[in-house]
Protein backbone atom coordinates (compact mmCIF):
# COMPACT_ATOMS: atom_id res chain seq x y z
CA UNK A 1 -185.04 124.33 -69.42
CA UNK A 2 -186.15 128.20 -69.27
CA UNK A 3 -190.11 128.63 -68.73
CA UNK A 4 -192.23 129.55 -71.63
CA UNK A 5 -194.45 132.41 -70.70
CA UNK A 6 -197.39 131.17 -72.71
CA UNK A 7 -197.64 128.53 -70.85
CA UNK A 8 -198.56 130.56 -67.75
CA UNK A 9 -201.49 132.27 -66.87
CA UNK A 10 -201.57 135.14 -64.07
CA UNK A 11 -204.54 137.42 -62.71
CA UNK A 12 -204.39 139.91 -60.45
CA UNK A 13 -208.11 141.04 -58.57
CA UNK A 14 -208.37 143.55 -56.33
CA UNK A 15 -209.90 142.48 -53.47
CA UNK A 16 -209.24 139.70 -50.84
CA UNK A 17 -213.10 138.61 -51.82
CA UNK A 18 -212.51 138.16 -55.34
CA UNK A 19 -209.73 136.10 -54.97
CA UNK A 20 -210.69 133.88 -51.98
CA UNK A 21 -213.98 133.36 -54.38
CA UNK A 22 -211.61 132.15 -57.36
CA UNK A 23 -209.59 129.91 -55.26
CA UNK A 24 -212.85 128.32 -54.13
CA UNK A 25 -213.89 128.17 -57.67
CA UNK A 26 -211.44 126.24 -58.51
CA UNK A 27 -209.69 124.61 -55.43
CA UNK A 28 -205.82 123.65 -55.88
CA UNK A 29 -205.73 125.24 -59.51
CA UNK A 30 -204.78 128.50 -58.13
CA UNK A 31 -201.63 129.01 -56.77
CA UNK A 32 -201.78 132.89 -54.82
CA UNK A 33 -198.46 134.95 -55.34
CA UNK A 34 -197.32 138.00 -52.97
CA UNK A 35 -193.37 138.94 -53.44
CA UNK A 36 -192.62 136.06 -55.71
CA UNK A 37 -189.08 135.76 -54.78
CA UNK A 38 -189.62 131.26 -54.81
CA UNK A 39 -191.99 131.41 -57.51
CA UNK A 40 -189.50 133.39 -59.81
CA UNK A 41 -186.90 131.38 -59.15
CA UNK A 42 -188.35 128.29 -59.81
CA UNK A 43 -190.20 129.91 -62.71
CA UNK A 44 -186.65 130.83 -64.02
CA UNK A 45 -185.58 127.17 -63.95
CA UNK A 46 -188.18 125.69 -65.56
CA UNK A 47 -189.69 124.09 -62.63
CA UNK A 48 -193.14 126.04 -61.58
CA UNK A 49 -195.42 123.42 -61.50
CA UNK A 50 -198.59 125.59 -60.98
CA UNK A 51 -199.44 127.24 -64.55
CA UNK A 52 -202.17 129.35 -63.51
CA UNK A 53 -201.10 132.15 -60.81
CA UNK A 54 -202.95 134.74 -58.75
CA UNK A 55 -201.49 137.52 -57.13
CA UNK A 56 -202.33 138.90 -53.82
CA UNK A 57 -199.45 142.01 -53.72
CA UNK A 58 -200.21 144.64 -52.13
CA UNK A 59 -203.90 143.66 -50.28
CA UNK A 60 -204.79 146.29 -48.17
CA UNK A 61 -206.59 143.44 -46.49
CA UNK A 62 -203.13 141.47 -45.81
CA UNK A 63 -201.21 144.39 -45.02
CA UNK A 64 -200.18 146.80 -42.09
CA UNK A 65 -199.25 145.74 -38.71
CA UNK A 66 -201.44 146.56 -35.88
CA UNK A 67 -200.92 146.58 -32.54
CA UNK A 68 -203.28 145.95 -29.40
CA UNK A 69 -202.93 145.54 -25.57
CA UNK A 70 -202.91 142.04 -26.00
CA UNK A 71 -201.18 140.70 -29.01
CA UNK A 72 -199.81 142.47 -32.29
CA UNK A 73 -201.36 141.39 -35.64
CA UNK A 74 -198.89 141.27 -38.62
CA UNK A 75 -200.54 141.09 -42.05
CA UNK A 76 -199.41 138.09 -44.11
CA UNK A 77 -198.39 139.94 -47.33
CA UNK A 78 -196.03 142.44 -44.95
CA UNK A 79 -192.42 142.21 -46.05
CA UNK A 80 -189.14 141.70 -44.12
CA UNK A 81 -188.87 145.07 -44.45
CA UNK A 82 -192.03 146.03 -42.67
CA UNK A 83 -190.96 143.77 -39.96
CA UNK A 84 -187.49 145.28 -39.48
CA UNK A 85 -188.62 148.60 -39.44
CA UNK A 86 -191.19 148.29 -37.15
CA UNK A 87 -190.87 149.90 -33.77
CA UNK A 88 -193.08 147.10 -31.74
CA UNK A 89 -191.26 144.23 -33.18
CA UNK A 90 -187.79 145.67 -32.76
CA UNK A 91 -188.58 145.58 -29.04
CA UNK A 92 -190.72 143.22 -28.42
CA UNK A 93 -189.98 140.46 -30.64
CA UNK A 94 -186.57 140.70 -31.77
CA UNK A 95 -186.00 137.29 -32.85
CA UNK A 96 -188.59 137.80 -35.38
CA UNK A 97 -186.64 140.99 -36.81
CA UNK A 98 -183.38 139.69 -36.56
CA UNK A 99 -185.09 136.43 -38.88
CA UNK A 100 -186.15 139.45 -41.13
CA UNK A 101 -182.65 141.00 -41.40
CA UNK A 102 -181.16 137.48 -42.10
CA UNK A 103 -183.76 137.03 -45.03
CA UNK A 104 -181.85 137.45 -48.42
CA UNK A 105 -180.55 141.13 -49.41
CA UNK A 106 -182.21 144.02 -49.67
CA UNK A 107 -184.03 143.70 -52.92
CA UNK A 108 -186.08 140.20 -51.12
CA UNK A 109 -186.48 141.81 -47.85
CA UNK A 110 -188.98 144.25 -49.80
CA UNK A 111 -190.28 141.59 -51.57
CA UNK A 112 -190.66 138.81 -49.62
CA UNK A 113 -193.66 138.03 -46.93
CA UNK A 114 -194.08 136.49 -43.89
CA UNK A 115 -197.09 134.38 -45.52
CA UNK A 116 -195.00 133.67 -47.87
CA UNK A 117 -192.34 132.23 -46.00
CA UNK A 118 -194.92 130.39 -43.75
CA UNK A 119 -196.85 128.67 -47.01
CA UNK A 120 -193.68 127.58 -48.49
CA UNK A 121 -192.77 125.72 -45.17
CA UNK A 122 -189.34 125.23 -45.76
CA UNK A 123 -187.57 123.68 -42.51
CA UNK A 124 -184.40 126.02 -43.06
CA UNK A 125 -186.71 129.42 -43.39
CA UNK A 126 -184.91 132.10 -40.93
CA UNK A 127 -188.45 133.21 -39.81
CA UNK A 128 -190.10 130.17 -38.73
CA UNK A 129 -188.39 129.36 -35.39
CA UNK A 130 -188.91 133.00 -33.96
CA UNK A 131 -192.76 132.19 -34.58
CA UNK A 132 -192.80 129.18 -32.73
CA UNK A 133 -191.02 130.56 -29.51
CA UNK A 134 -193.60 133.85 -29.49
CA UNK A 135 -196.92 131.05 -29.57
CA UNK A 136 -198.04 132.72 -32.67
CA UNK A 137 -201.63 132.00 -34.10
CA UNK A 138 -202.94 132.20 -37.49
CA UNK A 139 -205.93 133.52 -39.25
CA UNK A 140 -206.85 131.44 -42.29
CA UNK A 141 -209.42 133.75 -44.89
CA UNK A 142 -211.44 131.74 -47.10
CA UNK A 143 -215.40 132.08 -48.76
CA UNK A 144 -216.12 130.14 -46.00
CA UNK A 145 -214.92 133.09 -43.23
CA UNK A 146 -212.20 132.54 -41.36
CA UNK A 147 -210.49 130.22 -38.76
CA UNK A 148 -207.72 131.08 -36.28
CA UNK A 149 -205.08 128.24 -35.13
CA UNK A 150 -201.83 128.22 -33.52
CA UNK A 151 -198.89 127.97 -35.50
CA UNK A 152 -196.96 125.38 -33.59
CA UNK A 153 -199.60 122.62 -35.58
CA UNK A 154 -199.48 123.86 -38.65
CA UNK A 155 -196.84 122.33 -40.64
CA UNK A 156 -197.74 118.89 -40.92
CA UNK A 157 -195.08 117.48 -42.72
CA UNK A 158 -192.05 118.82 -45.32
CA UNK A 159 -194.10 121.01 -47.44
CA UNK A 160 -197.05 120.20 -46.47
CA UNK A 161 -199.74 122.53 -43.89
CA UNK A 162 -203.16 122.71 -42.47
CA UNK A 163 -204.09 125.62 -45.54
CA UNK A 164 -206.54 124.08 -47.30
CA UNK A 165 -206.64 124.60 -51.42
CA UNK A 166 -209.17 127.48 -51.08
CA UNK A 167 -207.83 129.31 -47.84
CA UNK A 168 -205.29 132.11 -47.71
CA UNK A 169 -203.07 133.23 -44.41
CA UNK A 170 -204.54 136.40 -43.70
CA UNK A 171 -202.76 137.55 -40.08
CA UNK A 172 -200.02 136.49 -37.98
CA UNK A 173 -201.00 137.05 -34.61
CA UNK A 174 -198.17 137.43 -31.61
CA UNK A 175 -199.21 137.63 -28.09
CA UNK A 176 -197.51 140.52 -26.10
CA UNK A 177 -196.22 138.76 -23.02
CA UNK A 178 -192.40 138.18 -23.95
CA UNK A 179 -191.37 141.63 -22.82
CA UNK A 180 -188.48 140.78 -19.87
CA UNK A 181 -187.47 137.73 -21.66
CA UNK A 182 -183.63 137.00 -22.97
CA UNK A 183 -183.51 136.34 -26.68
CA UNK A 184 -181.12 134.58 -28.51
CA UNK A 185 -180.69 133.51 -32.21
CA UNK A 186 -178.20 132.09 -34.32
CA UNK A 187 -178.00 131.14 -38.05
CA UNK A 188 -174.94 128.45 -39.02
CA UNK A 189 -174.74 128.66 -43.04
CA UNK A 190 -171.85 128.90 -45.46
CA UNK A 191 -172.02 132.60 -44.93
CA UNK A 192 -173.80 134.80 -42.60
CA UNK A 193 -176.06 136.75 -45.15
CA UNK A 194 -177.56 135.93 -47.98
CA UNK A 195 -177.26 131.89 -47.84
CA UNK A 196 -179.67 128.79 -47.09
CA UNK A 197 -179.47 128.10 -43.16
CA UNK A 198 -177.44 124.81 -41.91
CA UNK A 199 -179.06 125.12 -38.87
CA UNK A 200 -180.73 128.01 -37.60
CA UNK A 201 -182.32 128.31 -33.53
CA UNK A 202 -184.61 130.71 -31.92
CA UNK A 203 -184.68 130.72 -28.18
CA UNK A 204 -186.31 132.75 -25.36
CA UNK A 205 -185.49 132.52 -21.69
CA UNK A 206 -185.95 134.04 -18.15
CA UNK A 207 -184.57 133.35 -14.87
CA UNK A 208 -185.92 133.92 -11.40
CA UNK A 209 -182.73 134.03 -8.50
CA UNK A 210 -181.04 131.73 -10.76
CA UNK A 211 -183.87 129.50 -11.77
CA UNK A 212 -184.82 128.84 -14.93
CA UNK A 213 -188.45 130.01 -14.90
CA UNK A 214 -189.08 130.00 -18.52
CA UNK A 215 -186.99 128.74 -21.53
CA UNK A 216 -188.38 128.39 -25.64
CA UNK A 217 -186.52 126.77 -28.16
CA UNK A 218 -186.91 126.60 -31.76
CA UNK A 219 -184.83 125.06 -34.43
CA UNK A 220 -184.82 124.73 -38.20
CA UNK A 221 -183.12 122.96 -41.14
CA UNK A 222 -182.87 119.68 -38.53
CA UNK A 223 -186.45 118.14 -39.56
CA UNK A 224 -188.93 117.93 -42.34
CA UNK A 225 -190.54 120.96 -40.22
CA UNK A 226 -189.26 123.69 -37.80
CA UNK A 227 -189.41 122.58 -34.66
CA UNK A 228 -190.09 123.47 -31.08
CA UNK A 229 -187.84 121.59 -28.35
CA UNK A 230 -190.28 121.00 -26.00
CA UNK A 231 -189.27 118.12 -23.95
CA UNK A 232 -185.72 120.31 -24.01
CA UNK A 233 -187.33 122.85 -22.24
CA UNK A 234 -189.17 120.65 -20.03
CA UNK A 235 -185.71 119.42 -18.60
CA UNK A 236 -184.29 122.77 -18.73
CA UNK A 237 -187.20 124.78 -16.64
CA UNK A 238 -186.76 124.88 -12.85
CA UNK A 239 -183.14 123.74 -13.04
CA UNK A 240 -179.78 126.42 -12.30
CA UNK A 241 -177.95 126.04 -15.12
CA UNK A 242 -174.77 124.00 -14.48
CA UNK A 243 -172.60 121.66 -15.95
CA UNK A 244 -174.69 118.89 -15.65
CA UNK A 245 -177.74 120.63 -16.91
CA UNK A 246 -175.21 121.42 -20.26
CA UNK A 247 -174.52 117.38 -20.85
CA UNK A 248 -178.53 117.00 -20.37
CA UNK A 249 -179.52 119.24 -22.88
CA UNK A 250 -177.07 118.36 -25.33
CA UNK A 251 -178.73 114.71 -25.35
CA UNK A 252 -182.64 116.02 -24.96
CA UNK A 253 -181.58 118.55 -28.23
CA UNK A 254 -180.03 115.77 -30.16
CA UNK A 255 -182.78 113.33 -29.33
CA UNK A 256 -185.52 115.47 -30.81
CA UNK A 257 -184.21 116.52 -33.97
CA UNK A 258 -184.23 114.47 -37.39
CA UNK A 259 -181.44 115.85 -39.08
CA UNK A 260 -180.80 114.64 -42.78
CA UNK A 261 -177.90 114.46 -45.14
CA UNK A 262 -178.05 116.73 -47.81
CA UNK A 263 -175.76 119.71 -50.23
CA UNK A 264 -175.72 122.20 -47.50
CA UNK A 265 -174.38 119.47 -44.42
CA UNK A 266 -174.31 116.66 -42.99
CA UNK A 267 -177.15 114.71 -40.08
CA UNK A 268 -174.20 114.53 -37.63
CA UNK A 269 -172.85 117.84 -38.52
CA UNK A 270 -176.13 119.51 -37.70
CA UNK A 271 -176.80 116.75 -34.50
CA UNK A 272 -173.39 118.56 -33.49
CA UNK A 273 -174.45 122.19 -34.09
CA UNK A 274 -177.67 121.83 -32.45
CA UNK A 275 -175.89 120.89 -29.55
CA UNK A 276 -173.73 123.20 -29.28
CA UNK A 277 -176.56 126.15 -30.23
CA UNK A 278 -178.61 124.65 -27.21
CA UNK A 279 -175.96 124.88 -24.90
CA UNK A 280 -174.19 128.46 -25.95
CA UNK A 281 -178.24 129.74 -25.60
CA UNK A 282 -178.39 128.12 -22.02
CA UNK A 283 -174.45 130.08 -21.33
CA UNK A 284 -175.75 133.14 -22.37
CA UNK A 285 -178.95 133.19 -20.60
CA UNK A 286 -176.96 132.72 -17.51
CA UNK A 287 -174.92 135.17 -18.15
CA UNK A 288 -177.11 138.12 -18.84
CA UNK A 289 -177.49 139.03 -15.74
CA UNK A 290 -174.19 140.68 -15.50
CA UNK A 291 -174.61 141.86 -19.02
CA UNK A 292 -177.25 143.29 -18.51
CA UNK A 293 -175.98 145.03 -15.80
CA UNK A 294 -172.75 146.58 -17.47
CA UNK A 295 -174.80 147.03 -20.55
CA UNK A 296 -176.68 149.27 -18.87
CA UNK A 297 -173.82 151.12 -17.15
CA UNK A 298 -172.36 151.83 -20.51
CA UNK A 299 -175.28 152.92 -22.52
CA UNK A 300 -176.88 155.29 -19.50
CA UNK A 301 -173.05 156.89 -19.09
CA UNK A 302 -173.20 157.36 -23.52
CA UNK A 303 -176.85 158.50 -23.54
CA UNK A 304 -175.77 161.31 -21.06
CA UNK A 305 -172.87 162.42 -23.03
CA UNK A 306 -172.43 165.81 -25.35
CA UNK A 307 -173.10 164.48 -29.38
CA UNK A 308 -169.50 165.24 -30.09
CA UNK A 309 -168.43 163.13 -27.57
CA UNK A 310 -170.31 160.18 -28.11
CA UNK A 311 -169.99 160.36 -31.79
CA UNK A 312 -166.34 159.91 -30.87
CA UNK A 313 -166.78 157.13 -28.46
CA UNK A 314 -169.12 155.15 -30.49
CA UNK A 315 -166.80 155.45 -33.79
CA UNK A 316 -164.00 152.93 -33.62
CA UNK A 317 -167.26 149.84 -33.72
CA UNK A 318 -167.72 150.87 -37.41
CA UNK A 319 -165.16 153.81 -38.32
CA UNK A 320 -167.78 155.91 -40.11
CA UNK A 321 -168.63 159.24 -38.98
CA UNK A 322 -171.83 159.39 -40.69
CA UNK A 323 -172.78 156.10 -38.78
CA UNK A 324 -171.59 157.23 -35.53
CA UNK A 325 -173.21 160.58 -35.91
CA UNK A 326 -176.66 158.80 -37.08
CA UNK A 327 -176.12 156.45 -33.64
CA UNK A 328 -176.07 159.49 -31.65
CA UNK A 329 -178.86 161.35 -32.85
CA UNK A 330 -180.64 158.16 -31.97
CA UNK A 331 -180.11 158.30 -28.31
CA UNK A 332 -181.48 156.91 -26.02
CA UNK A 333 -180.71 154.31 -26.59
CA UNK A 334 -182.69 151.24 -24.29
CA UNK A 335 -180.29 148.59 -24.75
CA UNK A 336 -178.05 145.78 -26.90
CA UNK A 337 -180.93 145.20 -29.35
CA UNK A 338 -182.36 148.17 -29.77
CA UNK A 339 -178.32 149.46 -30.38
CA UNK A 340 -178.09 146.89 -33.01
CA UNK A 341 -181.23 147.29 -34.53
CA UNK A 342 -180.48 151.07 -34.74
CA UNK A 343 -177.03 150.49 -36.24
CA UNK A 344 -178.27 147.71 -38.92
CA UNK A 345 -180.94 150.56 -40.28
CA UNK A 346 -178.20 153.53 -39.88
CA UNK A 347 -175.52 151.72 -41.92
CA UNK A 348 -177.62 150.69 -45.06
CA UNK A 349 -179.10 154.51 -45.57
CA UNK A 350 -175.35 155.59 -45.69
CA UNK A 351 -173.44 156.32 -49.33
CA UNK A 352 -170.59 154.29 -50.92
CA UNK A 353 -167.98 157.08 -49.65
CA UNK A 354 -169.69 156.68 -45.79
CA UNK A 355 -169.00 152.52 -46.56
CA UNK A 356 -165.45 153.27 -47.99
CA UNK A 357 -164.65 155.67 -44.59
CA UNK A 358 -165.47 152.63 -42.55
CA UNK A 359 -163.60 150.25 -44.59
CA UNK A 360 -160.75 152.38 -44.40
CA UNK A 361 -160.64 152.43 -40.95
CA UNK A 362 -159.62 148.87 -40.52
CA UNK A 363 -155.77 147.27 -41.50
CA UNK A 364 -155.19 144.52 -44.20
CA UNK A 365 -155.49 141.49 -43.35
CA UNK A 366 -152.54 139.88 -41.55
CA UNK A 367 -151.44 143.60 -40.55
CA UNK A 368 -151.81 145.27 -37.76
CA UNK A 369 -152.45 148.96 -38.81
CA UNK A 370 -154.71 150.51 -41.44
CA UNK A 371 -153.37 150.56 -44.83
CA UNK A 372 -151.59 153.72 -46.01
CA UNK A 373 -151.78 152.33 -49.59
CA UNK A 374 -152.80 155.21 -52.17
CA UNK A 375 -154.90 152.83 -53.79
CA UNK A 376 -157.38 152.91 -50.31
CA UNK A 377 -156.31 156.02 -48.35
CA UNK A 378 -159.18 158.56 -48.59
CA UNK A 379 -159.10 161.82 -47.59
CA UNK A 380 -161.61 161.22 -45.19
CA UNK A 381 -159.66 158.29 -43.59
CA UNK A 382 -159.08 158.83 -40.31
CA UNK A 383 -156.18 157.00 -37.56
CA UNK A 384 -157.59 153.84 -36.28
CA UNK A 385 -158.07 154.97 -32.69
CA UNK A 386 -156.58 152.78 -30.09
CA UNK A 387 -159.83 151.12 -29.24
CA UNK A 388 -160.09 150.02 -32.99
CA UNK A 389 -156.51 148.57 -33.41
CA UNK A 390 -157.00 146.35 -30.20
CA UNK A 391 -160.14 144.92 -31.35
CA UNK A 392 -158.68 144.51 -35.21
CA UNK A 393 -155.83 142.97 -33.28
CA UNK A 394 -158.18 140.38 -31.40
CA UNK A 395 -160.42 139.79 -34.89
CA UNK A 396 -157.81 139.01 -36.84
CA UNK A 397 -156.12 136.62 -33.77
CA UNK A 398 -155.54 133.37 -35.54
CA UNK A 399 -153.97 135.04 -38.72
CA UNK A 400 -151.11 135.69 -36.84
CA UNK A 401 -150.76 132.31 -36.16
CA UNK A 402 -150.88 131.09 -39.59
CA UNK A 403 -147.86 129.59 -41.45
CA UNK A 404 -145.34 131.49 -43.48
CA UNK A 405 -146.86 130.46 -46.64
CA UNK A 406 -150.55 131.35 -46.24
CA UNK A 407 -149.15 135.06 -44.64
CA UNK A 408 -147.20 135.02 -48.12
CA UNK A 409 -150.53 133.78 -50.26
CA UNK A 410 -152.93 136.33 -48.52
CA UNK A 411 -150.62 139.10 -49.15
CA UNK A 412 -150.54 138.20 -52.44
CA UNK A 413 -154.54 137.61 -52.58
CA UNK A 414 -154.70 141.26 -50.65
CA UNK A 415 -152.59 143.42 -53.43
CA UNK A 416 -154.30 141.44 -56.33
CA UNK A 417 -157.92 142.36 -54.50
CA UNK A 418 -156.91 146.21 -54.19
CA UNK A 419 -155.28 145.97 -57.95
CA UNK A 420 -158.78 145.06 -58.99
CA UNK A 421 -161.19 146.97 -56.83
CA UNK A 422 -158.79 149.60 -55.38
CA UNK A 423 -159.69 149.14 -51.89
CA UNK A 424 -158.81 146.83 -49.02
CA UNK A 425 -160.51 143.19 -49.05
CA UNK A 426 -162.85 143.32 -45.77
CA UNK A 427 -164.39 140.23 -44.15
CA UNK A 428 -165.80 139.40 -40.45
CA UNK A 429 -162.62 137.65 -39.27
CA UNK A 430 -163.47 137.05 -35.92
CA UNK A 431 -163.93 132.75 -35.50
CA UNK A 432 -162.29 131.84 -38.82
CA UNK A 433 -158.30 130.78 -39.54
CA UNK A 434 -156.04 132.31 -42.10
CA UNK A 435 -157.07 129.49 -44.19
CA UNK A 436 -160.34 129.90 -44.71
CA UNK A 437 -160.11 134.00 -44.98
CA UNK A 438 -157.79 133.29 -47.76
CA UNK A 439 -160.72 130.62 -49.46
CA UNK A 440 -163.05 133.52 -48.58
CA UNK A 441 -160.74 136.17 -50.57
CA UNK A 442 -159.79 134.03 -53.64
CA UNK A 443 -163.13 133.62 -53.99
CA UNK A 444 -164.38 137.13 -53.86
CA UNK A 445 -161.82 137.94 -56.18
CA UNK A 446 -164.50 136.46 -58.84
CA UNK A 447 -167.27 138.50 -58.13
CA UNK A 448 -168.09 142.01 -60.34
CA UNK A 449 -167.59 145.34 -58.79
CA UNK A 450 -171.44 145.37 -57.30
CA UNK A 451 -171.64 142.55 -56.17
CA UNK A 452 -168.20 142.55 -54.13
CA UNK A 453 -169.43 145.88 -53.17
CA UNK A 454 -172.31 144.58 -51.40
CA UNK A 455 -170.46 141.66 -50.15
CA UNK A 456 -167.82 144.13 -48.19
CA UNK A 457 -171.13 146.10 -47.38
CA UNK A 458 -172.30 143.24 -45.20
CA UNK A 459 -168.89 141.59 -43.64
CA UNK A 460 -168.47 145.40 -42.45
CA UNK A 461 -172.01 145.16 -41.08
CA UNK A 462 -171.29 141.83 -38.85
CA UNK A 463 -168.12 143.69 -37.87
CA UNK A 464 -169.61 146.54 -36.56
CA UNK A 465 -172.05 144.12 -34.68
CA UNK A 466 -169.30 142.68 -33.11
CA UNK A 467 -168.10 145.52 -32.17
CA UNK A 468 -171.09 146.85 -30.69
CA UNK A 469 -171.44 144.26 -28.33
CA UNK A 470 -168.00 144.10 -26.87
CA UNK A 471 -168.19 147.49 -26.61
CA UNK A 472 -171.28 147.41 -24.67
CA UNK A 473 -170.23 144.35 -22.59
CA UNK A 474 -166.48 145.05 -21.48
């Protein structure tokens, strides 16, 4: 059933005053609206329970992001946007915007806040994990002044927080101490944009000659709330990280979450995930040392090079000159995230013939060569360099191993997509068999000419990632 306007009412002061004085006027009969992008949708369906609505878009008072010696203090009504873009975060808390990149498209990341997010207290929201691993506080606002509590208590059950009727979350504070640390975050969901997480995890560590002198682990869409794995890390700190430390963690990780059955997975599904998220953080981390090290090598030998040359170097990780050009003028470049970051921001300001360029620049799927098809040859296409057709070669690995009939149904599925959209179909292979990119394909197939658009938009983006980091790491 659709949602009959009349039956609404909406007001929209401009102040924080006035409206912290209406909800305390009338506690729990106000429900306070910033983006919108939950309240529309259940407003859409029929299902908005609240009829009378108060918006708080656009406060100066919840707005801007400022930044101390101490801690950085994020307005509640800034976007995902505002948190991606933002130079401090980027660096120093990169969990938090990689949760802002994963956050919806476009249109919601300039829509949708980070109070938001936190007063809906959903258990699978992208953002909530990278809070608990920085410590952050919060700043409640109400007629009554405000109060200032860490985050880590305040979901209290699912749905349900420590924001009483009349108070609004007016800051997210983030202390600045996690500079040094490894980060690591991974979202599981039926896709890797744009989709409901599975099982999502947020995780900082450190090591001292091997030691592990710090680790933080966060995890959502296993509970009724996010959740920190604290007696996880407690097993995990002071310990070398070994095989036995693995098994350990794998049974402390699977002991403290409260998975559920539900349309998205399954308890034992996510159980398993978690697991495995736990352990591939605790891999990494030990790892990173010699990442670190030939990260380093690479980027200080690219930083130093003429901008023709390393507009050439850099090309075959997305195949766009206008990308690689935008990565150079960039340098310096610091290191892996602040190269990602930079390449995320690059490739979304560039035009549909700067997308189509990079699309070009990889083969069909189940060949090993870039199309010459006149439907999808450009005449900006360029060779795939030798660089590009090894790591096309290694993403598209277990297509070659397919059977003879999916090889003849994804050929089939490949003309039909370039008969109706007159490029090539892309899609992050890397990970998935010839069976599910053919799923994937038939699928896509369905969507209208935007929408597919912005769905090859994005698979190119993870490529490109991908790309990145090999290149940075071999």
């Amino acid at each position: 059933m659709k949602a009959n306007p009349s039956n609404y009412e909406m007001v929209a002061p401009n102040s924080l005053s006035a409206i912290v004085s209406l909800l305390a006027k009338e506690p729990g009969e106000w429900l306070p609206i910033a983006g919108g992008t939950d309240v529309m949708v259940q407003y859409a369906a029929g299902k908005l329970p609240a009829r009378k609505l108060v918006s708080i878009w656009n406060l100066p008072e919840l707005r801007g992001i400022r930044v101390a010696s101490g801690e950085i203090r994020i307005g509640a009504g800034c976007t995902y946007t505002d948190l991606r873009k933002h130079e401090t975060i980027r660096n120093e808390f990169p969990l938090l915007a990689t949760a802002a990149r994963w956050t919806g498209g476009i249109a919601n990341q300039n829509r949708g806040t980070i109070g938001g997010n936190i007063v809906n207290a959903s258990p699978a929201a992208d953002s909530l994990p990278a809070l608990l691993v920085y410590d952050a506080e919060l700043i409640l606002v109400s007629i009554r002044g405000e109060r200032r509590l860490p985050y880590v208590n305040f979901h209290t059950g699912y749905k349900k927080t420590l924001l009483a009727a009349d108070e609004l979350i007016q800051t997210v504070c983030l202390p600045r101490r996690f500079v040094g640390y490894f980060s690591h975050a991974r979202k599981v969901g039926a896709r890797n944009a744009q989709a409901i997480s599975k099982v999502c995890i947020a995780a900082l560590g450190r090591l001292t000659d091997g030691v592990v002198e710090d680790a933080r682990i966060a995890v959502g869409s296993v509970a009724p709330i996010p959740l920190r794995l604290s007696e996880t890390e407690k097993i995990v700190r002071g310990k070398t990280i070994d095989s036995d430390l693995l098994l350990s963690t794998r049974r402390a990780a699977a002991a403290e979450i409260r998975p559920i059955d539900d349309m998205r997975s399954t308890s034992r599904y996510r159980a398993a995930v978690v697991e495995n998220l736990v352990a591939e953080f605790l891999i990494r981390l030990n790892d990173d040392r010699g990442h670190t090290e030939r990260e380093g090598k690479t980027l200080a030998r690219w930083n130093r090079l003429p901008i023709e040359e390393a507009v050439k170097t850099i090309l075959p990780c997305c195949g766009s000159k206008a990308w690689a050009q935008g990565m150079a003028v960039r340098r310096p470049l610091a290191d892996e995230a602040s190269a990602l970051t930079a390449s995320d921001e690059i490739w979304r300001e560039l035009t549909p013939p700067d997308w189509m360029e990079a699309f070009n620049s990889h083969p069909r799927i189940g060949e090993s060569h870039p199309s010459d098809s006149a439907l999808t040859q450009s005449a900006s296409t360029q060779p795939a360099s030798t660089q590009s057709a090894e790591w096309s070669s290694q993403e598209q690995r277990n297509v070659g191993d397919a059977d003879a009939v999916v090889k003849a149904n994804l050929a089939d599925a490949n003309r039909e997509y370039e008969r109706r959209f007159n490029r090539i179909f892309i899609v992050c292979a890397t990970g998935k068999s010839a069976s599910e990119i053919l799923e994937i394909l038939r699928r896509r197939l369905q969507n209208d000419a935007e929408t597919e658009l912005h769905e090859a938009v994005e698979q190119q983006r993870q490529i490109t990632q991908i790309r990145l980091r090999k290149w940075l790491h071999e």
